[in-house]
PDB file of N, CA and C in Angstrom:
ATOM      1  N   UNK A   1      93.539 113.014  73.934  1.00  0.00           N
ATOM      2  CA  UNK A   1      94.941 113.212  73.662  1.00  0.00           C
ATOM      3  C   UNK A   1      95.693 113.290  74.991  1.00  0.00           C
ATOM      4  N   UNK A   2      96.888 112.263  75.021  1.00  0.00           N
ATOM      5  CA  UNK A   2      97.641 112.486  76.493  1.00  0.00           C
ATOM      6  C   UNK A   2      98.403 113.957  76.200  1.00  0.00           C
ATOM      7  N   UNK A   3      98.579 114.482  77.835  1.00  0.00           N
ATOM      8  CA  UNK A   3      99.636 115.509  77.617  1.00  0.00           C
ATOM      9  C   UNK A   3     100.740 114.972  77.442  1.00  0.00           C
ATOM     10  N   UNK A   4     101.745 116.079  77.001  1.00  0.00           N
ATOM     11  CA  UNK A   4     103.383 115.397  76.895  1.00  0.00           C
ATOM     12  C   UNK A   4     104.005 116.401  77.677  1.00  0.00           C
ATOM     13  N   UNK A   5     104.068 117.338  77.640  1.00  0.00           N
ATOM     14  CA  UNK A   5     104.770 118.948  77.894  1.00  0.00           C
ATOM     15  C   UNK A   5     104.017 119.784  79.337  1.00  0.00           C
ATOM     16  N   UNK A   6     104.934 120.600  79.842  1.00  0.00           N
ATOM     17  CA  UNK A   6     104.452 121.386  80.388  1.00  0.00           C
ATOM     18  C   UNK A   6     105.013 122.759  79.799  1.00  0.00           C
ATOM     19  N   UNK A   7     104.730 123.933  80.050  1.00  0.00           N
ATOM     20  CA  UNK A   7     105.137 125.224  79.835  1.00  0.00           C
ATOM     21  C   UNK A   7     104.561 126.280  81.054  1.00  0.00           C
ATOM     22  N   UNK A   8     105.706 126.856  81.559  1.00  0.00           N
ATOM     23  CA  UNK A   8     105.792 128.332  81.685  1.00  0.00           C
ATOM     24  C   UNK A   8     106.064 129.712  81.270  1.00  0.00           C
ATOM     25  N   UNK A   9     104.952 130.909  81.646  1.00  0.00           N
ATOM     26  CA  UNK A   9     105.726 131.753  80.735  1.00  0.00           C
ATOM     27  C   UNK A   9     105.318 133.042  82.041  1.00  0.00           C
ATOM     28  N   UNK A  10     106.087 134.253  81.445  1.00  0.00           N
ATOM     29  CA  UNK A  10     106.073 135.501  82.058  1.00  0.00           C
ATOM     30  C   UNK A  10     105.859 136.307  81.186  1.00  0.00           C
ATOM     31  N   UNK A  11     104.752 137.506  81.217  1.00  0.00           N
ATOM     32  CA  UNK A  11     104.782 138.777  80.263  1.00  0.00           C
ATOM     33  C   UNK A  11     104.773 139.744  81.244  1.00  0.00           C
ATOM     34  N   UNK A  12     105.538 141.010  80.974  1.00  0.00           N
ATOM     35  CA  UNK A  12     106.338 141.880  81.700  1.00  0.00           C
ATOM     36  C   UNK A  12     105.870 143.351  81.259  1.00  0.00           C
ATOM     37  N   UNK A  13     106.010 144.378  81.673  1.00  0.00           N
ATOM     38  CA  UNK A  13     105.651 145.450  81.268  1.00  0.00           C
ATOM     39  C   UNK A  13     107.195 145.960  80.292  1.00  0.00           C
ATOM     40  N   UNK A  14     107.241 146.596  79.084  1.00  0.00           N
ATOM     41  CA  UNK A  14     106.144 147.730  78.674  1.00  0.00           C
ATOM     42  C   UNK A  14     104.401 146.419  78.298  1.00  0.00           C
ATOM     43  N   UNK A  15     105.003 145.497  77.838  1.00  0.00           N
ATOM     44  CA  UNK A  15     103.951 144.288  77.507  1.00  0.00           C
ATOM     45  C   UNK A  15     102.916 143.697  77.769  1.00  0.00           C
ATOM     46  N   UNK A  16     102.590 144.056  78.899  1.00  0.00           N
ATOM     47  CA  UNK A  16     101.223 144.366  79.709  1.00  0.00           C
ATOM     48  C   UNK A  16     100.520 145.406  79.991  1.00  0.00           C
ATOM     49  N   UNK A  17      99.191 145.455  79.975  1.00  0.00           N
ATOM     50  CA  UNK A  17      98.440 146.589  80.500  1.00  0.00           C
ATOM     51  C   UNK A  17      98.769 147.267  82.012  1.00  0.00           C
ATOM     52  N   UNK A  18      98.944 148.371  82.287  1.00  0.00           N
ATOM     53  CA  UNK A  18      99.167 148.706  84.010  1.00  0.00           C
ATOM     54  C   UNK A  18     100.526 148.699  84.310  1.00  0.00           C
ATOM     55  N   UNK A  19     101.046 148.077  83.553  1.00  0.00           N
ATOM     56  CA  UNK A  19     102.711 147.531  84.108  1.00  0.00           C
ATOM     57  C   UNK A  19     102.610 146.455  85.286  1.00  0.00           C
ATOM     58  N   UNK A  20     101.584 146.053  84.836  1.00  0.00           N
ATOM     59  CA  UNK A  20     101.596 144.290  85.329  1.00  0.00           C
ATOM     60  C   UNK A  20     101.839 143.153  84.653  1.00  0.00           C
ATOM     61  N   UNK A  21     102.694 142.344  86.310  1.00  0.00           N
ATOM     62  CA  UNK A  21     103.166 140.830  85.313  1.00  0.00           C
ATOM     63  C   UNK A  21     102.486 139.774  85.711  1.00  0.00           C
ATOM     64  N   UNK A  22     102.605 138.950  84.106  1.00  0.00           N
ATOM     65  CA  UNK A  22     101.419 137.593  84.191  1.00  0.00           C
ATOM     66  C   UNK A  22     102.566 136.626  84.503  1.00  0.00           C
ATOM     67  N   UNK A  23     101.972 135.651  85.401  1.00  0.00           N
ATOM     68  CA  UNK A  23     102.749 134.780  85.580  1.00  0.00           C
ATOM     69  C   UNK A  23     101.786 133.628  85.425  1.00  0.00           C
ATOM     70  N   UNK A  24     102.174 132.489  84.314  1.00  0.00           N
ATOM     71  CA  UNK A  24     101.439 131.506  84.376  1.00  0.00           C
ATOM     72  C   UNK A  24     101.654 129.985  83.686  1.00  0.00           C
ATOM     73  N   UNK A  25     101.169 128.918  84.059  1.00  0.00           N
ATOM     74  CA  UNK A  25     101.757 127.326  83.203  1.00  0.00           C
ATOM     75  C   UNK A  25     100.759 126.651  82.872  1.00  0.00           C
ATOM     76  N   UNK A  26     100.935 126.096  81.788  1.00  0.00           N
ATOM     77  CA  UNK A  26     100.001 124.726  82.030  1.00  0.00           C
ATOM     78  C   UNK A  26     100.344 123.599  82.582  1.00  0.00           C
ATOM     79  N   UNK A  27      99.925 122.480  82.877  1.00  0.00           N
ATOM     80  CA  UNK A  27     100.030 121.113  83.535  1.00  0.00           C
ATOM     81  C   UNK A  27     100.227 119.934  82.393  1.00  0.00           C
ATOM     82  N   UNK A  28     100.786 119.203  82.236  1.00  0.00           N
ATOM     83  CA  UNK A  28     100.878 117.697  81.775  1.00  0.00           C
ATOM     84  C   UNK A  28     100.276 116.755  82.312  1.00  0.00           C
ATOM     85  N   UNK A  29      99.640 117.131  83.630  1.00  0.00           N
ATOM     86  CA  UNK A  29      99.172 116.371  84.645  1.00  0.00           C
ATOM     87  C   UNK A  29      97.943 115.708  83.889  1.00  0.00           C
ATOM     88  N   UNK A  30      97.302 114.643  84.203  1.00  0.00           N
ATOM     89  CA  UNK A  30      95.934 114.259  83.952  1.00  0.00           C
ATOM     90  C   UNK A  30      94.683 115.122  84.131  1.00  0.00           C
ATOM     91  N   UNK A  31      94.130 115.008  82.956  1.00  0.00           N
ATOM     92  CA  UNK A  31      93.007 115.915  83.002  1.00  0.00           C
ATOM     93  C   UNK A  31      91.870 115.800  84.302  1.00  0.00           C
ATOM     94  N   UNK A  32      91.933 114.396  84.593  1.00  0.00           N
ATOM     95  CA  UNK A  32      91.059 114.407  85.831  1.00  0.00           C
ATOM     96  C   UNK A  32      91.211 114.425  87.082  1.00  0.00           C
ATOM     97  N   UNK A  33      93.302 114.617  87.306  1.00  0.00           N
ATOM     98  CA  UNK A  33      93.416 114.678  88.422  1.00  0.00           C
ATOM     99  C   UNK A  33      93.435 116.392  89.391  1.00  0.00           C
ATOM    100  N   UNK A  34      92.548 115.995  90.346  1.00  0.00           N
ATOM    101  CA  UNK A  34      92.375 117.437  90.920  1.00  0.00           C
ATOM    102  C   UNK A  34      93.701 118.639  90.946  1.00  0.00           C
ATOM    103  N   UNK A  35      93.471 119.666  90.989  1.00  0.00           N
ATOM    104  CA  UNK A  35      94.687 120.874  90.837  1.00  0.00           C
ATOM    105  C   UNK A  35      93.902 121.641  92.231  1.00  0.00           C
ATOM    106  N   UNK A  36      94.489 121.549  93.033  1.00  0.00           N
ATOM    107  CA  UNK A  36      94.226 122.258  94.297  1.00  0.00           C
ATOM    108  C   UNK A  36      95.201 124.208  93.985  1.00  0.00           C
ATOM    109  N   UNK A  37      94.772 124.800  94.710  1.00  0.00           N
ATOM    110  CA  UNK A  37      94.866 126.314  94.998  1.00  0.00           C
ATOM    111  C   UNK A  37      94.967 126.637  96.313  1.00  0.00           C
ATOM    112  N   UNK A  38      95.947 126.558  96.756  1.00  0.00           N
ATOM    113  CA  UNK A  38      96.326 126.639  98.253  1.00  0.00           C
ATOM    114  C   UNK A  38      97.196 127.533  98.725  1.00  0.00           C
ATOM    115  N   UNK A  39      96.602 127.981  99.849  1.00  0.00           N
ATOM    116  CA  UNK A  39      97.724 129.370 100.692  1.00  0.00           C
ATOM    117  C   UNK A  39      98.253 128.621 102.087  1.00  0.00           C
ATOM    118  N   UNK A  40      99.609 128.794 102.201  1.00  0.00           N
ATOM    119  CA  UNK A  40      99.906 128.646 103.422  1.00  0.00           C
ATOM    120  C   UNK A  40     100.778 129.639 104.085  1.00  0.00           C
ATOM    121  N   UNK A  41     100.395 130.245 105.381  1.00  0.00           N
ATOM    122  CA  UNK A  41     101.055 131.772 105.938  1.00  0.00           C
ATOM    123  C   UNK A  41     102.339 131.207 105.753  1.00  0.00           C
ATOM    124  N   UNK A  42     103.256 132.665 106.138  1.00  0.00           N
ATOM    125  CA  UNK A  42     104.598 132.596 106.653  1.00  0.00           C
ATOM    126  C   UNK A  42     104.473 131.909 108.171  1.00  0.00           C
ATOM    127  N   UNK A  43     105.625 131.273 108.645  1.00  0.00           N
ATOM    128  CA  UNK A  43     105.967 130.639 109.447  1.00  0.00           C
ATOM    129  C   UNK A  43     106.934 130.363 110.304  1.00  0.00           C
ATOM    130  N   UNK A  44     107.188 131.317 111.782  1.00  0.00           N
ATOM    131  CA  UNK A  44     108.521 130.934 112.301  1.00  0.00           C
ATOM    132  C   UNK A  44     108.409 129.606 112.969  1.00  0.00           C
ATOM    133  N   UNK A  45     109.439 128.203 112.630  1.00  0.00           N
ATOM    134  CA  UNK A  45     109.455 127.059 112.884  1.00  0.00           C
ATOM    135  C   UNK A  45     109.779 127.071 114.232  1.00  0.00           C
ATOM    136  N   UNK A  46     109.340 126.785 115.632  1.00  0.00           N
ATOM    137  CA  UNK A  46     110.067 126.440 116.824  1.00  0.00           C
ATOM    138  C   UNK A  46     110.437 124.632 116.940  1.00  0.00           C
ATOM    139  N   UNK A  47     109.955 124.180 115.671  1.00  0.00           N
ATOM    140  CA  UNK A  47     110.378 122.472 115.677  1.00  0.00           C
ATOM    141  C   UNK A  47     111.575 121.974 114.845  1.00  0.00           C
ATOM    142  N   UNK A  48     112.634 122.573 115.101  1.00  0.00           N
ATOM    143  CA  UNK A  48     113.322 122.784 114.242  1.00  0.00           C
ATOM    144  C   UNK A  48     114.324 121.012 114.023  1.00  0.00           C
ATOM    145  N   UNK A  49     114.126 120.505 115.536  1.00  0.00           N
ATOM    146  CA  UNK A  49     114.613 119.076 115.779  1.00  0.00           C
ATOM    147  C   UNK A  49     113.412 118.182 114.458  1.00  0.00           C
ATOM    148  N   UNK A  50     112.245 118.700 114.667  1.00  0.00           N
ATOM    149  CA  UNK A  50     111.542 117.893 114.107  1.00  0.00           C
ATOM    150  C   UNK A  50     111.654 117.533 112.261  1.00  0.00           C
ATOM    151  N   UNK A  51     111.163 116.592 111.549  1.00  0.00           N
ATOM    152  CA  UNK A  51     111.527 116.647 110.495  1.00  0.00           C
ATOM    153  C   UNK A  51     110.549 116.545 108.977  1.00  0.00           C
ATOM    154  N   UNK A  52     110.365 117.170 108.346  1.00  0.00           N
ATOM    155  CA  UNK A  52     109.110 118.024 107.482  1.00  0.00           C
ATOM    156  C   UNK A  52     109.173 116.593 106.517  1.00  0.00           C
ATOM    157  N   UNK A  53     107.788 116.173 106.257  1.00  0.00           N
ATOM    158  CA  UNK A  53     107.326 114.785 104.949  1.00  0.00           C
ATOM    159  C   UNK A  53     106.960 115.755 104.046  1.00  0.00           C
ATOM    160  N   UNK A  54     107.646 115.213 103.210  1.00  0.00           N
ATOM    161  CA  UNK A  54     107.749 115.645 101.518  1.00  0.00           C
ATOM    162  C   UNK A  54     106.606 114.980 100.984  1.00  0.00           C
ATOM    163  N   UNK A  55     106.950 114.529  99.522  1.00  0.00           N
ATOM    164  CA  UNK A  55     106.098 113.652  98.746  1.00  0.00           C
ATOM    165  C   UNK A  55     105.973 112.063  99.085  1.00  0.00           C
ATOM    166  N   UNK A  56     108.139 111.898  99.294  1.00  0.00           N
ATOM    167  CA  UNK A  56     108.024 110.648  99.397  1.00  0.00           C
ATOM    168  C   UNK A  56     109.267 110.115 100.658  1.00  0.00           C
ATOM    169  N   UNK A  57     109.920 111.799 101.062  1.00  0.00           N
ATOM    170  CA  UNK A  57     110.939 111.547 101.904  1.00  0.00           C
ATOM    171  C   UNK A  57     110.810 112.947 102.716  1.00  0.00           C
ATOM    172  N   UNK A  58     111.354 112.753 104.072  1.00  0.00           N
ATOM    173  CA  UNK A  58     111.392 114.120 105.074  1.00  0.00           C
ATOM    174  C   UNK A  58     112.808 114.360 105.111  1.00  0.00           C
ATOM    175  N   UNK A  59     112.482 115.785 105.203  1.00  0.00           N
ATOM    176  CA  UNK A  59     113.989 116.879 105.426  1.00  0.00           C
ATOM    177  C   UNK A  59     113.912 117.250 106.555  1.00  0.00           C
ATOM    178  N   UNK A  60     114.864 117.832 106.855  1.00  0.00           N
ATOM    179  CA  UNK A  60     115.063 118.998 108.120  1.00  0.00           C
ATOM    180  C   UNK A  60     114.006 119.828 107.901  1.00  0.00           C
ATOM    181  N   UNK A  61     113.430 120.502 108.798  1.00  0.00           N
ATOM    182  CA  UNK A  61     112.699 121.725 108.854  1.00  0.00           C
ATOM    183  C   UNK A  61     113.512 122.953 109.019  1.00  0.00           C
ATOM    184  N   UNK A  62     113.283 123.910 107.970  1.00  0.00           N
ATOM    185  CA  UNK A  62     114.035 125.183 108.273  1.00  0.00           C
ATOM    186  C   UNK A  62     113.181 126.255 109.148  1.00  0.00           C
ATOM    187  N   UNK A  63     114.123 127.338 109.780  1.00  0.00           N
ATOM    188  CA  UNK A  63     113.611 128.392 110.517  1.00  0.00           C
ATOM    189  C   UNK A  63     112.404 128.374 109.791  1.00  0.00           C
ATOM    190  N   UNK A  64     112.090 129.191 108.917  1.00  0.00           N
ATOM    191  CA  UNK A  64     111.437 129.961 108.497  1.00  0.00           C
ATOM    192  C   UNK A  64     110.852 130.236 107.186  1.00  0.00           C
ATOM    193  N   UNK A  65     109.800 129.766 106.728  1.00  0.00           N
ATOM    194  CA  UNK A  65     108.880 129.907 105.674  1.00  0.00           C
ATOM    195  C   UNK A  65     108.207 131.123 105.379  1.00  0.00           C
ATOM    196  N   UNK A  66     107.835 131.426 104.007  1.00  0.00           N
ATOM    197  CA  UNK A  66     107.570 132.630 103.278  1.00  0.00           C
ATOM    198  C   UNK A  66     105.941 131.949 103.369  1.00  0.00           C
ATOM    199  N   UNK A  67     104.561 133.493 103.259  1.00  0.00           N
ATOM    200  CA  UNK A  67     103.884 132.752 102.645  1.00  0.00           C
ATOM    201  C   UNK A  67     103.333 132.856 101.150  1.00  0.00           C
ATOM    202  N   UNK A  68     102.660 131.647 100.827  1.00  0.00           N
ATOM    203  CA  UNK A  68     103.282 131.117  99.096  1.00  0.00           C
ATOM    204  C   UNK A  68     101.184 130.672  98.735  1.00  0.00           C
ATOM    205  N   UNK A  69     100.957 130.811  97.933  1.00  0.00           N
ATOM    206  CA  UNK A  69     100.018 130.264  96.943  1.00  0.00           C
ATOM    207  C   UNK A  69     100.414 129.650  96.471  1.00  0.00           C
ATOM    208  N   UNK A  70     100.129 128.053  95.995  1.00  0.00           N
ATOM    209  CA  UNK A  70     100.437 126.998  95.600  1.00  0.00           C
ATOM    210  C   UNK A  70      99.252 126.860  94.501  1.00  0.00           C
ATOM    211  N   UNK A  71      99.853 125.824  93.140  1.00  0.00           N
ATOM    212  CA  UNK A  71      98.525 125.082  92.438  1.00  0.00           C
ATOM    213  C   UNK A  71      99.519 123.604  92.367  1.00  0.00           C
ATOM    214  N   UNK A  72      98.397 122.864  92.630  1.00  0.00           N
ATOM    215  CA  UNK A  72      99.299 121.663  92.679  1.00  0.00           C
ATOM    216  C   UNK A  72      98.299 120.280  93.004  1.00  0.00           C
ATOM    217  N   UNK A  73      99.143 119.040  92.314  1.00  0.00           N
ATOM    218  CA  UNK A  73      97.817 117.920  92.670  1.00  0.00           C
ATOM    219  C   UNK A  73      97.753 118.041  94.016  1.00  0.00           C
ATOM    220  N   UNK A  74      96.318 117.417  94.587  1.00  0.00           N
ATOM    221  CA  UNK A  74      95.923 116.768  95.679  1.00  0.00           C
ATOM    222  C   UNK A  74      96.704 116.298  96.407  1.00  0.00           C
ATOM    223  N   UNK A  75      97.197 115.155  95.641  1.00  0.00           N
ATOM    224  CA  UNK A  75      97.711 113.951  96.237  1.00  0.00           C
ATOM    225  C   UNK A  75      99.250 113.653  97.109  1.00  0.00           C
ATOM    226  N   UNK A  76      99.844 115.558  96.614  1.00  0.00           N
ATOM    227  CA  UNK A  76     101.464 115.178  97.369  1.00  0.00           C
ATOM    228  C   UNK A  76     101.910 116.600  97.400  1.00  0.00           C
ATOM    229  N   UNK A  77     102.616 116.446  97.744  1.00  0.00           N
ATOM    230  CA  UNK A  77     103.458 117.475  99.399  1.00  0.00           C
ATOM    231  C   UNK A  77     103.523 119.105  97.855  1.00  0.00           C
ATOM    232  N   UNK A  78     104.416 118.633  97.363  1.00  0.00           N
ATOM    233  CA  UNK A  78     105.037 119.831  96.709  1.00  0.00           C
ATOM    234  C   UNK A  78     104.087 120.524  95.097  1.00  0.00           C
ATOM    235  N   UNK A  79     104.265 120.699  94.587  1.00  0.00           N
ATOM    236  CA  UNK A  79     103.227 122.018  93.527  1.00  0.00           C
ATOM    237  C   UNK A  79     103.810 122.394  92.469  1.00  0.00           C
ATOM    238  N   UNK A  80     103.050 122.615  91.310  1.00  0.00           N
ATOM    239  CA  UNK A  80     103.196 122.833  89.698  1.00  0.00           C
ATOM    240  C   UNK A  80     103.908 124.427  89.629  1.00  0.00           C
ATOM    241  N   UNK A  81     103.220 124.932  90.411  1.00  0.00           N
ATOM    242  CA  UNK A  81     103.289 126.291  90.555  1.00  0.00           C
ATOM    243  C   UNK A  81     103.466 127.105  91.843  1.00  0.00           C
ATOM    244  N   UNK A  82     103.974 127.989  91.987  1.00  0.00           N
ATOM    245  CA  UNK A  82     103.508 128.757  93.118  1.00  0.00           C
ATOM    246  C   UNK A  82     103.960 130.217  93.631  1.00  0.00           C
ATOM    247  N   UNK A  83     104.613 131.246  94.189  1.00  0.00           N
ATOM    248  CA  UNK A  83     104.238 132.706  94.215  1.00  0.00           C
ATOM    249  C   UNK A  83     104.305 132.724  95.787  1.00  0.00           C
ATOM    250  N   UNK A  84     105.681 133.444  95.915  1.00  0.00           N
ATOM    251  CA  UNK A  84     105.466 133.563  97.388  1.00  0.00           C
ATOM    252  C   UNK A  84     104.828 135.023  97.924  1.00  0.00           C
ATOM    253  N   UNK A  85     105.291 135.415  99.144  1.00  0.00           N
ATOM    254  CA  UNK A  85     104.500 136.934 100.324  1.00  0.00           C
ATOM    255  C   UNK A  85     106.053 137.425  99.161  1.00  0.00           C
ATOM    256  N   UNK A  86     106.708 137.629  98.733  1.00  0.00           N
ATOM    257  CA  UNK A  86     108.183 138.484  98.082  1.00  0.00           C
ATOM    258  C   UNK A  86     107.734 138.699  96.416  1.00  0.00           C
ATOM    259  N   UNK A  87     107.187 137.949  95.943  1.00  0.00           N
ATOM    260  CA  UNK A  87     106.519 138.291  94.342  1.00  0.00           C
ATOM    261  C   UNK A  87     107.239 137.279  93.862  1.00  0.00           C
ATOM    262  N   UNK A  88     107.905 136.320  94.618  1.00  0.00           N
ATOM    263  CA  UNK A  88     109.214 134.975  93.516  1.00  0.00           C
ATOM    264  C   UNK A  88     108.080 134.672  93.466  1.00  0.00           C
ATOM    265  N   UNK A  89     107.853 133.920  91.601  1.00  0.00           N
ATOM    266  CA  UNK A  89     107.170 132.858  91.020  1.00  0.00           C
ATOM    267  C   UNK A  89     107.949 132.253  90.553  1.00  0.00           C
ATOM    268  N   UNK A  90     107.343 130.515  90.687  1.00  0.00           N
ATOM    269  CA  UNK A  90     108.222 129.705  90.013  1.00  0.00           C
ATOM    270  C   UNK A  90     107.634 128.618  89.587  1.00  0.00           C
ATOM    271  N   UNK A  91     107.893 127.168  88.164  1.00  0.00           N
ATOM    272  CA  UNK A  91     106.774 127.094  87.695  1.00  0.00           C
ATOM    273  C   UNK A  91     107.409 125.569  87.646  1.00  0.00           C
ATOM    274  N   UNK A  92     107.163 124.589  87.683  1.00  0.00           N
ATOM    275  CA  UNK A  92     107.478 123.062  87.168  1.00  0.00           C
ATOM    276  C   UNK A  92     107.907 122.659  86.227  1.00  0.00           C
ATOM    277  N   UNK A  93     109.186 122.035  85.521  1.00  0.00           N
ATOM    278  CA  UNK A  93     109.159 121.774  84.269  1.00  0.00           C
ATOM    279  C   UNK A  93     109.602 120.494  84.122  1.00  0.00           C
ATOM    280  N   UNK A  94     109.478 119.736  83.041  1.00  0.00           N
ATOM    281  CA  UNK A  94     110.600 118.317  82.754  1.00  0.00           C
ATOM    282  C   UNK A  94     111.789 118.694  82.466  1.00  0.00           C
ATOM    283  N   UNK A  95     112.942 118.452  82.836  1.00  0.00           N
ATOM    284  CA  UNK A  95     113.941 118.730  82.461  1.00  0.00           C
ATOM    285  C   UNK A  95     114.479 116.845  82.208  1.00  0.00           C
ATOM    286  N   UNK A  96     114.920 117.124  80.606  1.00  0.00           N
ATOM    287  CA  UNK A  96     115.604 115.662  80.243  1.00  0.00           C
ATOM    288  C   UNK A  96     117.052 115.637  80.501  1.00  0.00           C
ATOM    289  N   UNK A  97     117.862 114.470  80.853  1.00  0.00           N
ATOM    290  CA  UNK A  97     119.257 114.677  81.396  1.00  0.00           C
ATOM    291  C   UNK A  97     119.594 112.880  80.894  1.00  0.00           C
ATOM    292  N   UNK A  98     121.047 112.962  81.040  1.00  0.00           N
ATOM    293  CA  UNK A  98     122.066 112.007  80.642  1.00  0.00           C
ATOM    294  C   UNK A  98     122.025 111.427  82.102  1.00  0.00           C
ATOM    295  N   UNK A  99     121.889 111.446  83.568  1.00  0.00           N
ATOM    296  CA  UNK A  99     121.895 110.579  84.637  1.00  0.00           C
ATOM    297  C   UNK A  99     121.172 109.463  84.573  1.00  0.00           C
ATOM    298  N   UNK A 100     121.945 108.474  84.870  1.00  0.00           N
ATOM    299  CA  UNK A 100     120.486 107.370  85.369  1.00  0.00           C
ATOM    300  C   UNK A 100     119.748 107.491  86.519  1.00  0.00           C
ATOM    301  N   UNK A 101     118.699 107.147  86.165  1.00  0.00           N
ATOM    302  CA  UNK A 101     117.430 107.210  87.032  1.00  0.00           C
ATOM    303  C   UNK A 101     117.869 106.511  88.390  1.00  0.00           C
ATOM    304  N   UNK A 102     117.568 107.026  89.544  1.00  0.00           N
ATOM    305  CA  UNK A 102     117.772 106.485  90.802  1.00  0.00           C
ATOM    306  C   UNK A 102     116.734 105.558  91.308  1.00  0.00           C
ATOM    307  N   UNK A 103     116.870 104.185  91.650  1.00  0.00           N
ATOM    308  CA  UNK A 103     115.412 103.618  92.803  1.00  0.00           C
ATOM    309  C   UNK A 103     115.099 104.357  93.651  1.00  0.00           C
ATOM    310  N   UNK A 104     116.245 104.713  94.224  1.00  0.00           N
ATOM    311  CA  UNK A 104     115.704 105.504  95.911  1.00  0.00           C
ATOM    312  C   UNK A 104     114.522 106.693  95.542  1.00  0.00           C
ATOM    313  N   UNK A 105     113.703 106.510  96.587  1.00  0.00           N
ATOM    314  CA  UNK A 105     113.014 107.559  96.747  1.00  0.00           C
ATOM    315  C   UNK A 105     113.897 108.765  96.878  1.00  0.00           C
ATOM    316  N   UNK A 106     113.584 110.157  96.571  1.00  0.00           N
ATOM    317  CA  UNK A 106     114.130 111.519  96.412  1.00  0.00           C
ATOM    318  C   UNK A 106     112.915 112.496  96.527  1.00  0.00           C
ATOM    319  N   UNK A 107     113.537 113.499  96.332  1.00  0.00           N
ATOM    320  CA  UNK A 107     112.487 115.081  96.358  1.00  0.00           C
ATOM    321  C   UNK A 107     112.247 114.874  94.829  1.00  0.00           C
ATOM    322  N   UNK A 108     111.023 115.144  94.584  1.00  0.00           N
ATOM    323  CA  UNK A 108     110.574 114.971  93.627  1.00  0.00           C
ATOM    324  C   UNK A 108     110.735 116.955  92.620  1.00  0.00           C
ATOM    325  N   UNK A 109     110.608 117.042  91.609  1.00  0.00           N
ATOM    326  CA  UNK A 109     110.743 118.528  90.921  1.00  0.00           C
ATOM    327  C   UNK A 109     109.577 119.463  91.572  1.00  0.00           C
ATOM    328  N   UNK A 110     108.485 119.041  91.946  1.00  0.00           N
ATOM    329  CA  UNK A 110     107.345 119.371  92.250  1.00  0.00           C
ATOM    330  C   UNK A 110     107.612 120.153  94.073  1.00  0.00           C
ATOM    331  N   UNK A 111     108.308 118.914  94.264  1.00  0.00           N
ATOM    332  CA  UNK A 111     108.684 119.433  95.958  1.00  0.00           C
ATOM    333  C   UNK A 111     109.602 120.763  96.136  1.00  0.00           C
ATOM    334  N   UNK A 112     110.157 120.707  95.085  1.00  0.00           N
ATOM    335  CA  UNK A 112     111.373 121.990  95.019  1.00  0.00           C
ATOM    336  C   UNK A 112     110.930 122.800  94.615  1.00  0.00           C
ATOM    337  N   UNK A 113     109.858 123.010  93.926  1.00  0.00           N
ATOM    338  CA  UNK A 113     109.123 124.016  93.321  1.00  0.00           C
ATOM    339  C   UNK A 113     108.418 124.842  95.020  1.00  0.00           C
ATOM    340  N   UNK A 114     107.585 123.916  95.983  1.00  0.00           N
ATOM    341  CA  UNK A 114     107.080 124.252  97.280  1.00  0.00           C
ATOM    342  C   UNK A 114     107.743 124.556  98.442  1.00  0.00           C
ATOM    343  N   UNK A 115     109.541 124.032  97.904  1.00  0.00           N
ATOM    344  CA  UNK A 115     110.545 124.454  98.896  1.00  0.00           C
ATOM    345  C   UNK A 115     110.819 125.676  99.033  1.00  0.00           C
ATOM    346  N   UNK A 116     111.166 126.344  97.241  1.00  0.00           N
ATOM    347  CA  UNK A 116     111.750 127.691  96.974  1.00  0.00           C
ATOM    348  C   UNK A 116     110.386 128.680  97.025  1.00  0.00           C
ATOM    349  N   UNK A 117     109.582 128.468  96.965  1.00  0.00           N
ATOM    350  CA  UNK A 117     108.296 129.783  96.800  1.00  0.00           C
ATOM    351  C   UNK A 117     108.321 130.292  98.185  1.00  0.00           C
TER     352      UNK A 117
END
């Protein structure tokens, strides 16, 4: 069966045991494509001229990065999921819209997900 959907969810205390929160998604992704689990520290940037590769396009590099646990394919820059050093979680979704689709390469939903954590 192909996936179609992704989902995120949060359960919160009184709703949890401990007064701990679950944070968690599933993937739409292909069942056989790898899901990496990755940490990368916080980071003060001194390359700030220099310019950061995305998935499929580079940005500016900002000062300063949080550090974040990522789950995310192999194959490209940004992540399904991820949880920064501050407790922000944040999770991937499809969002359907009335725009037409652009040719140009762009930041993909995945990349913005690895921007904000």
């Amino acid at each position: 069966m192909e996936p179609f959907s992704c989902d995120t969810f949060v359960a919160l205390p009184p709703a949890t045991v401990d007064n701990r929160i679950i944070f968690g998604k599933n993937s739409d992704r292909l069942y056989d494509e790898v899901q990496e689990v990755v940490y990368f520290p916080a980071v003060v940037h001194d390359n700030l001229g220099e310019r950061l590769k995305c998935t499929y396009i580079e940005i500016d590099q900002v000062p300063e990065t949080y550090a974040v646990v990522l789950s995310r394919p192999a194959w490209l820059w940004g992540a399904e999921m991820g949880a920064n050093e501050h407790g922000v979680c944040i999770g991937n979704e499809a969002v359907w819209g009335r725009e037409e689709v652009c040719d140009e390469e762009a930041l993909l939903g995945m990349d913005l997900v690895r921007g904000s954590s």
